[in-house]
Protein backbone atom coordinates (compact mmCIF):
# COMPACT_ATOMS: atom_id res chain seq x y z
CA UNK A 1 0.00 0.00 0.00
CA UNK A 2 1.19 3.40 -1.41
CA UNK A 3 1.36 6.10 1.57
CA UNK A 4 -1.67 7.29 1.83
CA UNK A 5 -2.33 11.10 1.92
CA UNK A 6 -4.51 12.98 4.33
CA UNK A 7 -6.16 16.07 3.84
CA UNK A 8 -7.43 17.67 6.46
CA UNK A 9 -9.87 20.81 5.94
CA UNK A 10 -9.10 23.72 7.99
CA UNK A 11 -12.27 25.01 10.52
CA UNK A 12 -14.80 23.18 8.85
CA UNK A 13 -16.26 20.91 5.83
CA UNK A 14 -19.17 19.93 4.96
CA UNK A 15 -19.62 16.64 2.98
CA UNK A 16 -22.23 17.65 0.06
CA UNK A 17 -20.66 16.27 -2.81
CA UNK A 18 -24.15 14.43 -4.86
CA UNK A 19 -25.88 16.02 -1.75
CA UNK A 20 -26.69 19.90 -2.67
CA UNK A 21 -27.76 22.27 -5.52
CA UNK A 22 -25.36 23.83 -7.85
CA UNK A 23 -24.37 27.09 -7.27
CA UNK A 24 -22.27 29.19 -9.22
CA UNK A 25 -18.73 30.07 -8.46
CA UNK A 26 -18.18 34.42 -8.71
CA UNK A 27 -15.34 34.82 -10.56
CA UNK A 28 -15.04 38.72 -9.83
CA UNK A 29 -15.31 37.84 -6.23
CA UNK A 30 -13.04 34.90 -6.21
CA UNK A 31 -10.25 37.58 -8.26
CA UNK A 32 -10.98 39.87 -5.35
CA UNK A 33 -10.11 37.18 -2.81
CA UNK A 34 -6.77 36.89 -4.41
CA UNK A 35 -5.94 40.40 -4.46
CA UNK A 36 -6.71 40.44 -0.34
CA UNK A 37 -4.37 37.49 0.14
CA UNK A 38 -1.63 38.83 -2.46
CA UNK A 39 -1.52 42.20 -0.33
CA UNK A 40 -0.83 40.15 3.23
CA UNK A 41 2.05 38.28 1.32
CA UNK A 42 3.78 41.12 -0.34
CA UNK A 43 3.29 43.02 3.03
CA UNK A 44 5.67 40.09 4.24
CA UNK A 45 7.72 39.83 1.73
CA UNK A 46 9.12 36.71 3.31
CA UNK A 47 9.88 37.76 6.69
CA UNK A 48 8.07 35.53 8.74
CA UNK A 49 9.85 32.57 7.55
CA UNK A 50 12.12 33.72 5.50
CA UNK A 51 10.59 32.90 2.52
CA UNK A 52 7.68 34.05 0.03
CA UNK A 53 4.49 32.89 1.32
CA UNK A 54 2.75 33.28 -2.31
CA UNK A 55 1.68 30.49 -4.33
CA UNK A 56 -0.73 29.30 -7.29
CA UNK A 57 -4.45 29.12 -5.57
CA UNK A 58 -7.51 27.20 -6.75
CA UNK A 59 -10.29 27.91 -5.29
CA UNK A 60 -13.05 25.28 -6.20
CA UNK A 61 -17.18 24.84 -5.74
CA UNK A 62 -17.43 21.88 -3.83
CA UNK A 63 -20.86 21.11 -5.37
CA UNK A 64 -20.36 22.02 -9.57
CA UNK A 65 -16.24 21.36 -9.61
CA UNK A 66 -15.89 24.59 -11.31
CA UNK A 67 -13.09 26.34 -10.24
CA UNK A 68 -11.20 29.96 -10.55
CA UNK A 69 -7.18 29.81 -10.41
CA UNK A 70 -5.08 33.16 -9.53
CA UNK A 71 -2.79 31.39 -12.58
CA UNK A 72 -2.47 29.21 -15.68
CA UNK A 73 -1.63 25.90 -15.19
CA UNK A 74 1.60 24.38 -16.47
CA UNK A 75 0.47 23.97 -20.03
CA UNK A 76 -1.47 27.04 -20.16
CA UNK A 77 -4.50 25.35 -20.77
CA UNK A 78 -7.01 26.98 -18.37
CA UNK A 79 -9.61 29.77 -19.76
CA UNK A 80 -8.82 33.40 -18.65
CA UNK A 81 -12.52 34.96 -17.67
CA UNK A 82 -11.13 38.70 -16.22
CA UNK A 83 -8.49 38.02 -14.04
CA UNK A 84 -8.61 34.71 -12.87
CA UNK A 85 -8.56 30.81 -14.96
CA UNK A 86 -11.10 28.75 -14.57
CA UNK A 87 -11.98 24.85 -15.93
CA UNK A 88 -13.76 21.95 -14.36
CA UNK A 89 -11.83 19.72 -11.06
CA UNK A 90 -11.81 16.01 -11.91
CA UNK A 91 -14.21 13.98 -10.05
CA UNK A 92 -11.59 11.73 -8.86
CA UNK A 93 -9.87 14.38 -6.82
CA UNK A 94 -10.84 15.51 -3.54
CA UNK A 95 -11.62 19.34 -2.83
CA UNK A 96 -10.74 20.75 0.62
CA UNK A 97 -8.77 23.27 2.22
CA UNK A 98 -5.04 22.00 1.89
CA UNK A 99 -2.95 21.62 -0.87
CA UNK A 100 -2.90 20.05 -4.21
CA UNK A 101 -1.12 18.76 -7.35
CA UNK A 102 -2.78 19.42 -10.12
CA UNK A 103 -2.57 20.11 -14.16
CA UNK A 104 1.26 20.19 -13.19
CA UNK A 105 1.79 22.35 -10.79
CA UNK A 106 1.15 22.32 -6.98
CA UNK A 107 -1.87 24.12 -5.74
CA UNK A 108 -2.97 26.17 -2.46
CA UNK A 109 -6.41 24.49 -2.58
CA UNK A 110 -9.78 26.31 -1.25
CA UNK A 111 -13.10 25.35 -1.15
CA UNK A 112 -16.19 27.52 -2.06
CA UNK A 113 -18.55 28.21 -0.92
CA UNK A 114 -16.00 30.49 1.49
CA UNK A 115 -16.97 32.77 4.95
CA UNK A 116 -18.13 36.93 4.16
CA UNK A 117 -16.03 37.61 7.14
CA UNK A 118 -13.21 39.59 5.40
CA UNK A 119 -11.25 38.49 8.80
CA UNK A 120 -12.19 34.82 9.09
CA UNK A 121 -11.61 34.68 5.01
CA UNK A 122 -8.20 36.02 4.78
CA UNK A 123 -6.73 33.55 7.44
CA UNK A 124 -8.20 30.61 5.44
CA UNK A 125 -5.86 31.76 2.66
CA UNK A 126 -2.71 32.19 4.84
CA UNK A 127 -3.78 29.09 6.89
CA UNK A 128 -3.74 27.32 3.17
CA UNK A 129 -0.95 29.15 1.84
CA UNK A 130 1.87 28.24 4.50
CA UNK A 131 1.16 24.51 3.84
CA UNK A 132 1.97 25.15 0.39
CA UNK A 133 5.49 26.96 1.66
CA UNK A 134 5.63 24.10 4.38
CA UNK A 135 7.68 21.69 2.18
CA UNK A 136 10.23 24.08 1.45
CA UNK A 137 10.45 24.80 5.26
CA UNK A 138 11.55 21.28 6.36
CA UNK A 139 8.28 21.51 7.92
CA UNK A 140 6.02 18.89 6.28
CA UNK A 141 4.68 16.24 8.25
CA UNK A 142 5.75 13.22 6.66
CA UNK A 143 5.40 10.41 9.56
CA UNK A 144 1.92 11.40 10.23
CA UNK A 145 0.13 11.52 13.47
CA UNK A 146 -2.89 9.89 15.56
CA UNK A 147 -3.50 11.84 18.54
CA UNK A 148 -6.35 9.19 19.77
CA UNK A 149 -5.51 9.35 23.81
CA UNK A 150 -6.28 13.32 23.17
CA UNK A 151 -10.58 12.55 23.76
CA UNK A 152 -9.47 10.04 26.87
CA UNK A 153 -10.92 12.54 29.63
CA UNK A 154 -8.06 13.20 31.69
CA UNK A 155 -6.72 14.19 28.21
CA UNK A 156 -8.63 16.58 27.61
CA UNK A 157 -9.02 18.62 31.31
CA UNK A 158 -4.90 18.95 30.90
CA UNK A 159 -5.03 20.37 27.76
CA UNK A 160 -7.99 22.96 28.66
CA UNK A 161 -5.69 23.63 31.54
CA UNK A 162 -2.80 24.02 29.26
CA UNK A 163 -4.60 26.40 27.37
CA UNK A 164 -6.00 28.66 30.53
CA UNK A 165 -2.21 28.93 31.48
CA UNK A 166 -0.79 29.72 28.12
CA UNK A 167 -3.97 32.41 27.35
CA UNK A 168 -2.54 33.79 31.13
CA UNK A 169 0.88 33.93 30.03
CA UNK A 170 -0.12 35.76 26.25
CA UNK A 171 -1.61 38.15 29.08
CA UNK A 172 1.41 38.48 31.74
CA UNK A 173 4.54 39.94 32.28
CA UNK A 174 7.69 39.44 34.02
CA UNK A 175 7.02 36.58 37.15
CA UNK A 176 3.50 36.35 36.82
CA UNK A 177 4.31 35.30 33.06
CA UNK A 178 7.33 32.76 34.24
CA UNK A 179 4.61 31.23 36.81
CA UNK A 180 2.08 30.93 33.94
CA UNK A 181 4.29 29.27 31.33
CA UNK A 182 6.04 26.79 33.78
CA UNK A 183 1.85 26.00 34.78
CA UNK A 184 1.98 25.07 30.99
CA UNK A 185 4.91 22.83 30.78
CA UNK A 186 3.58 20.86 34.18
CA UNK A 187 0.01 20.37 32.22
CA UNK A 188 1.70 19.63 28.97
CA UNK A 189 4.79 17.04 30.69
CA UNK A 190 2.22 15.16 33.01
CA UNK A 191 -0.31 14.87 29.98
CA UNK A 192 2.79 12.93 28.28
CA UNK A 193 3.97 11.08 31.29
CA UNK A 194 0.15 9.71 31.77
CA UNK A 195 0.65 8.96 27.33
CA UNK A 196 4.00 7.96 26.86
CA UNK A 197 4.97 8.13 23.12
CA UNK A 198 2.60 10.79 22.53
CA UNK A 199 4.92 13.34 22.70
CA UNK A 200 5.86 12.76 19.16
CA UNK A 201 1.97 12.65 17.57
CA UNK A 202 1.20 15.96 19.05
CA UNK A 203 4.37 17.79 18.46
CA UNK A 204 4.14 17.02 14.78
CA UNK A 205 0.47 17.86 14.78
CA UNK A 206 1.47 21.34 16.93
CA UNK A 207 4.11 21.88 13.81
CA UNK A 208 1.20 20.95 10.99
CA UNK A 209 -1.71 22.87 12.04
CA UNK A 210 -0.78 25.15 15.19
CA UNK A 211 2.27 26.86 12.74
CA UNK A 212 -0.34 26.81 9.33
CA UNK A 213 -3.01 28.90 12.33
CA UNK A 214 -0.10 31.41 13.92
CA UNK A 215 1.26 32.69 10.47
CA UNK A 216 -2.71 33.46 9.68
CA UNK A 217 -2.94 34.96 13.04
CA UNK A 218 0.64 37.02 12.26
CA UNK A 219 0.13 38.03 9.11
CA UNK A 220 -3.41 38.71 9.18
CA UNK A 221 -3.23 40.99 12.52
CA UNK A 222 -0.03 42.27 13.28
CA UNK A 223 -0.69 44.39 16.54
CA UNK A 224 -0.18 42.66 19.65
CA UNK A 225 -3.65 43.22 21.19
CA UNK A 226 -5.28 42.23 18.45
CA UNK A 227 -3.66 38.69 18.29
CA UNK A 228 -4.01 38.42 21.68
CA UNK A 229 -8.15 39.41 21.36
CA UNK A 230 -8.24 36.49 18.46
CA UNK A 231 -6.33 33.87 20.28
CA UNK A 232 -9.40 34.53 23.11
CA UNK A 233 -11.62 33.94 19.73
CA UNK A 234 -9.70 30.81 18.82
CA UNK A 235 -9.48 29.36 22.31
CA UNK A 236 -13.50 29.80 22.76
CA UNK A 237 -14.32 27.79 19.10
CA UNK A 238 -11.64 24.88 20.15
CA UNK A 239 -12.67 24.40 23.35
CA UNK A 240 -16.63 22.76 22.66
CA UNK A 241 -15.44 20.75 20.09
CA UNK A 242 -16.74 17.19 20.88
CA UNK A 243 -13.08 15.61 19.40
CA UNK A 244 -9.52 17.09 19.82
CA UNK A 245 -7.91 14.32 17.91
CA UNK A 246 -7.14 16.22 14.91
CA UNK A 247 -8.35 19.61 16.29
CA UNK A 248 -6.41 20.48 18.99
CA UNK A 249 -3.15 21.16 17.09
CA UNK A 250 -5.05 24.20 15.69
CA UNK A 251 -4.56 26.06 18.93
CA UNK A 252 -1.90 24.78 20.82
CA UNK A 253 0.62 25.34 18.17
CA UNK A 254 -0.60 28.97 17.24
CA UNK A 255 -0.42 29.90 21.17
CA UNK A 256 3.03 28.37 21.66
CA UNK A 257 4.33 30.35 18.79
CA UNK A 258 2.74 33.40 19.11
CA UNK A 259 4.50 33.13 23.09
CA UNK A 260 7.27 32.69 21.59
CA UNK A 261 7.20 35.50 19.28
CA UNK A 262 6.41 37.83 21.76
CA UNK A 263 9.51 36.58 23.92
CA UNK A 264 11.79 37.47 21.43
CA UNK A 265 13.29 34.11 20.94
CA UNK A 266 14.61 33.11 17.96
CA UNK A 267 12.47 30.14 17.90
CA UNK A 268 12.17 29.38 14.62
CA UNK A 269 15.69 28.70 12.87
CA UNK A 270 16.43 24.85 14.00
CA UNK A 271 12.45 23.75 13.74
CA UNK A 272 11.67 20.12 11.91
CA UNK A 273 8.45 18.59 11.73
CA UNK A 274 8.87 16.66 15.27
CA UNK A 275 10.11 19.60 17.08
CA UNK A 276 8.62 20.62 20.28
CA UNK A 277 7.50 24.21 20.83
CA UNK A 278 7.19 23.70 24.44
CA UNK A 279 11.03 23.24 23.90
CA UNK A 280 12.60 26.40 22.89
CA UNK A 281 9.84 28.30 25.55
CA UNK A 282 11.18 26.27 28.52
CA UNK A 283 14.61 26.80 27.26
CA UNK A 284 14.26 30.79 27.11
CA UNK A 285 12.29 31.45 30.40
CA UNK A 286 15.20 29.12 32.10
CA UNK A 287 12.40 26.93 33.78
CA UNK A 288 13.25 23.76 35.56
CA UNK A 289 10.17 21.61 36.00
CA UNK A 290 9.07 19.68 39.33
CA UNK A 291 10.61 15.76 38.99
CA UNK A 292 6.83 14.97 40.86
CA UNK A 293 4.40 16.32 38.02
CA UNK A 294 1.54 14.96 39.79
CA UNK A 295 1.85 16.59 43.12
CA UNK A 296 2.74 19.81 41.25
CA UNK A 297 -0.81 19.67 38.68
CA UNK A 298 -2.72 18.68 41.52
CA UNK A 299 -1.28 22.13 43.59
CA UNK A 300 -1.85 24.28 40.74
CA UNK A 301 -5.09 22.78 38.76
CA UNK A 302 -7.39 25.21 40.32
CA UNK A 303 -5.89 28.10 39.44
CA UNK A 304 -7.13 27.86 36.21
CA UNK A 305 -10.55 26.34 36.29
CA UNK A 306 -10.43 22.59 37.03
CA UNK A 307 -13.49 22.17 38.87
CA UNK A 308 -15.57 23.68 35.55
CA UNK A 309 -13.57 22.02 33.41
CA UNK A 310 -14.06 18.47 34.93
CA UNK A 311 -17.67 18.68 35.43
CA UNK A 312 -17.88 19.33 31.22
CA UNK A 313 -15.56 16.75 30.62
CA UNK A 314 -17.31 14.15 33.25
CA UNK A 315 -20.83 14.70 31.19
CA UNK A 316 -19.02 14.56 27.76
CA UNK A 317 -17.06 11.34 28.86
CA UNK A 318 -20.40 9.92 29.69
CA UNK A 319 -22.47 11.16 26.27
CA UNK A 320 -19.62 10.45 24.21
CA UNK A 321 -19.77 6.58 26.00
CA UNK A 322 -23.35 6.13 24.31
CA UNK A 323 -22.20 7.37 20.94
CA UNK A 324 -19.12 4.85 21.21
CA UNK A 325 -21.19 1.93 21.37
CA UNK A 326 -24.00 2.61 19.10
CA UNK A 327 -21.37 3.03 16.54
CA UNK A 328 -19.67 0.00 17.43
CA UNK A 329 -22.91 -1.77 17.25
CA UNK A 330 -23.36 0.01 13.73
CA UNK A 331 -19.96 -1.91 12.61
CA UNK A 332 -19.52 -5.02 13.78
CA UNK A 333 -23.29 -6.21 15.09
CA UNK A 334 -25.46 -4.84 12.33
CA UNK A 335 -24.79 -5.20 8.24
CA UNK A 336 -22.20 -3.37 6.87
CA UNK A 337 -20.13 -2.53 3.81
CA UNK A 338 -16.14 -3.19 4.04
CA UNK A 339 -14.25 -1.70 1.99
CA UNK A 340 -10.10 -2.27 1.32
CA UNK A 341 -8.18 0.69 0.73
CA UNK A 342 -5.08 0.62 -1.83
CA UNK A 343 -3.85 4.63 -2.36
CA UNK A 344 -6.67 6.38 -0.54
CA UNK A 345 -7.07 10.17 -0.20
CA UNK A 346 -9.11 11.60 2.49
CA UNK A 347 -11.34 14.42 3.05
CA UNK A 348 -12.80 15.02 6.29
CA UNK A 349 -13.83 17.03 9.70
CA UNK A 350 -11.43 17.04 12.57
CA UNK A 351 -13.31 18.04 14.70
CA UNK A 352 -16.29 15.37 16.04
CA UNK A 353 -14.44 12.17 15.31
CA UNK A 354 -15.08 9.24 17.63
CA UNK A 355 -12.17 6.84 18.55
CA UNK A 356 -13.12 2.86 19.12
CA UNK A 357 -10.03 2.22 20.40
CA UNK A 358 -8.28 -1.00 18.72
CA UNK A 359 -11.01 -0.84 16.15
CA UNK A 360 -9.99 2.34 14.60
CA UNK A 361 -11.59 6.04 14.70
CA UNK A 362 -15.43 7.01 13.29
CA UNK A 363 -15.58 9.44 10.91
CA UNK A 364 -19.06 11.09 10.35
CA UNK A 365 -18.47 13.48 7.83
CA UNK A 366 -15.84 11.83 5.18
CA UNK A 367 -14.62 11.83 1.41
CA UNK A 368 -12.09 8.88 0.22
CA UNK A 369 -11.04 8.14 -3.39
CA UNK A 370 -8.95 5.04 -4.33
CA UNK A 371 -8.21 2.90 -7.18
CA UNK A 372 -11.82 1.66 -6.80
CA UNK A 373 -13.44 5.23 -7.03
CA UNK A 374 -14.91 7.73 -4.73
CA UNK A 375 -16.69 7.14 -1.09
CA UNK A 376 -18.67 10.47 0.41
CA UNK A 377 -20.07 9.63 3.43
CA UNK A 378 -22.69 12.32 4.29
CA UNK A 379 -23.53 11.75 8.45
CA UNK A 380 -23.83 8.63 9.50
CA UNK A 381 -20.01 7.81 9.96
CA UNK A 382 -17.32 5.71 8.20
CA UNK A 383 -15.07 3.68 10.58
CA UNK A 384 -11.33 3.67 9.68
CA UNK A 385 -8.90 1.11 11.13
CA UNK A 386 -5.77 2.09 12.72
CA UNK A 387 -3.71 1.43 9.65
CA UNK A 388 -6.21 2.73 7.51
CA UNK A 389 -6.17 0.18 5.47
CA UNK A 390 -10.07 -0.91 5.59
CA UNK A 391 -13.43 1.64 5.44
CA UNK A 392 -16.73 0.42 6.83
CA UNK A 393 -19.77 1.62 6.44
CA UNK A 394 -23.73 0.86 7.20
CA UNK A 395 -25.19 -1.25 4.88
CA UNK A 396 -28.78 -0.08 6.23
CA UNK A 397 -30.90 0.81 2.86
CA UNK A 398 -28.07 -0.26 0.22
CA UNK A 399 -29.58 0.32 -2.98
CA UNK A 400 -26.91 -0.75 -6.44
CA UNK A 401 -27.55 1.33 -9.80
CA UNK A 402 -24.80 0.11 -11.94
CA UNK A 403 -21.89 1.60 -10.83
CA UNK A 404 -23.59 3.72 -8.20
CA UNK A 405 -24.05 2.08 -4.51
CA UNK A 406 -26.25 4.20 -2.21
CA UNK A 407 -26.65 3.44 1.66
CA UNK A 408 -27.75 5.17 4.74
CA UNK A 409 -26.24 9.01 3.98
CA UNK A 410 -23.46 7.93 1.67
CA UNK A 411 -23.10 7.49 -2.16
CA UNK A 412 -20.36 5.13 -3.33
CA UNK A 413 -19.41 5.68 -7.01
CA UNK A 414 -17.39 2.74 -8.60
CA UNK A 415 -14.38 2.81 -11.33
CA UNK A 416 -14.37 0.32 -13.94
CA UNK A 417 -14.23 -3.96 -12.85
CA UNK A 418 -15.16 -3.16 -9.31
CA UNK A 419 -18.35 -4.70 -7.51
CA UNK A 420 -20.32 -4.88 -4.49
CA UNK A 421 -20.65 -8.82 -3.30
CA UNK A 422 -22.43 -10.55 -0.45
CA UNK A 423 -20.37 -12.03 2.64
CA UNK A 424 -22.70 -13.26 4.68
CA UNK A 425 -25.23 -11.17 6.48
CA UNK A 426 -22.55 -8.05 5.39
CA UNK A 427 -21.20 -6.66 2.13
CA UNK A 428 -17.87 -6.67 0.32
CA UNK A 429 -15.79 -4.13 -2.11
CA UNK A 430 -14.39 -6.83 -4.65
CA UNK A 431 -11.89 -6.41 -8.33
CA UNK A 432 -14.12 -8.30 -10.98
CA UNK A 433 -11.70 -10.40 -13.08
């Protein structure tokens, strides 16, 4: 199996692909959105990182395919309508907010319909933009990362606490700052100590998402009490989500860095894609940490909001329990679809997945293509094993139109010599010979 290739959208997707009404993409518009996000990179002119942040965008209507590029491709083959190029995505490609290869050349990738918050819109292009630069950062995530103890609830209190102490320490000065940030590092250490190993998966999500977030945040704000007042933003939209397996990399990243930033350290010139930003913070503020992390989080939990925080984790652990096992009941007790996966690409939210431990993680909202075709799975979840090598889905309602399977809030379209064939009381994904 090739490595497969995971796309993750950036604050939200929806999954309406053979779901919605066309709508038309506004080319003037989209040419306008370009201009914004050309004016934040020139403004830069590489300082940040060094390098141009600029790149080829496509920005693409997740329901027609029609797109509008800020460029040609690499054989000049798109139509010019005013200022931007324009064709038709292939169906066998996967539109998100990420990055993608494409007619030759490699893409900052956007999906339309996009936010009328001038704000909230320009961020999603910088957010897009640096993983486009990422690669020539030494930056790219390459080994991946599953951050599945980060919805175990103990998990979860520490890194709310985490947060509280690093939004104090954005807000201090002097020892009240050096008391805040060594609060973080004793949340952040015993979190790791109580996961070993998973030091590794979350620094390389922190470097993915949390760096792609902070050079929006930079770039798109500037003044210091301004990225401070969005951080409060950011930190208020992360902290409800149901999941923070591949959500909450968004926030702790962009806080470390922007701490960082203002503590003048030169932070950034060694990074790789496994560093730790907790690293270079302890490093600067001279902090040695407690050898007994437990005594020390239980001394200095209250201080920023444990009790709160434990009663909403306590009733989340317990509706979250319920949701486990119907789903579990969905895929192994009841029919189902399995499907193998070859090359997949994957399109999803990161932000309400369900883990099922040894099984794998539920996706709700999903897109995968392989070699056998395209998978969108509208609501009603798609479990993934842990080597994502296998897709199940609910074979409640499956309905077979040549080529196109239908099921319980998913649509399964089929290349060429592929079938769907009986195992049992379940279904299979099978090569015809």
């Amino acid at each position: 199996m090739k490595k497969i290739i995971i796309v993750i959208i950036y604050i939200a997707f929806t999954a309406q692909f053979c779901f919605s009404q066309n709508r038309s993409i506004p080319f003037d518009t989209i040419g306008q959105y370009f201009n914004e996000a050309k004016k934040i990179c020139d403004k830069d002119n590489g300082k940040l990182w060094g390098k141009p942040l600029w790149s080829p965008i496509i920005v693409i209507d997740k329901n027609t395919r029609v797109f509008a590029a800020n460029e040609n491709d690499s054989i000049g083959s798109l139509k010019k309508v005013n200022d931007v190029y324009t064709g038709i995505f292939p169906e066998n490609k996967i539109i998100s907010n990420s990055t993608v290869e494409f007619d030759g050349k490699f893409w900052t990738m956007v999906s339309y319909p996009i936010s009328n918050d001038p704000l909230e819109r320009k961020m999603l292009f910088i957010h897009e933009m640096f993983h486009h630069l990422q690669k020539h950062l030494n930056l790219e995530t390459k080994g991946g990362y599953d951050n599945k103890h980060m919805d175990k609830n103990i998990a979860r209190v520490l890194i709310k606490l985490e947060w509280n102490a690093l939004v104090e320490a954005l807000n201090s000065k002097g020892d009240k700052q050096i008391s805040a940030i060594t609060d973080v590092l004793i949340f952040r250490n015993y979190r790791r100590q109580i996961f070993p190993g998973a030091d590794t998966n979350e620094n390389r999500f922190e470097m993915q998402e949390g760096l792609a977030d902070y050079t929006a945040i930079k770039l798109c704000l500037n003044e210091k009490n301004s990225i401070i007042k969005e951080i409060a933003v950011k930190k208020k939209y992360s902290w409800y989500k149901e999941s923070y397996v591949r959500s909450f990399g968004y926030f702790s990243g962009a806080c470390y860095a922007v701490l960082l930033d203002f503590s003048g350290e030169n932070w950034k010139k060694d990074l790789n894609e496994n560093s730790d930003l907790g690293e270079p913070l302890k490093q600067h503020f001279k902090i040695k940490l407690p050898e007994n992390l437990k005594r020390e989080y239980d001394l200095i939990k209250n201080k920023y909001g444990f009790d709160s925080i434990s009663v909403f984790e306590n009733k989340r652990e317990q509706r979250m329990k319920k949701v486990a096992d119907d789903y579990r009941e969905e895929f192994t007790v009841k029919p189902h679809l399995v499907i193998k996966l070859f090359n997949g690409h994957f399109g999803f939210s990161p932000s309400n997945l369900v883990s099922l431990d040894s099984l794998g993680t539920v996706y709700p909202f999903i897109v995968i293509t392989d070699d056998w075709g395209i998978l969108n799975v509208n609501s009603n979840g798609c479990l993934l094993s842990e080597d994502w090598r296998t897709a199940i889905i609910s074979s409640e309602d499956l309905k077979i139109n040549g080529n196109m399977i239908t099921g319980k809030d998913w649509v399964l379209k089929l290349n060429d010599k592929w079938k769907i064939e009986t195992q049992g009381t379940n279904y299979i994904l099978v090569k015809s010979e």
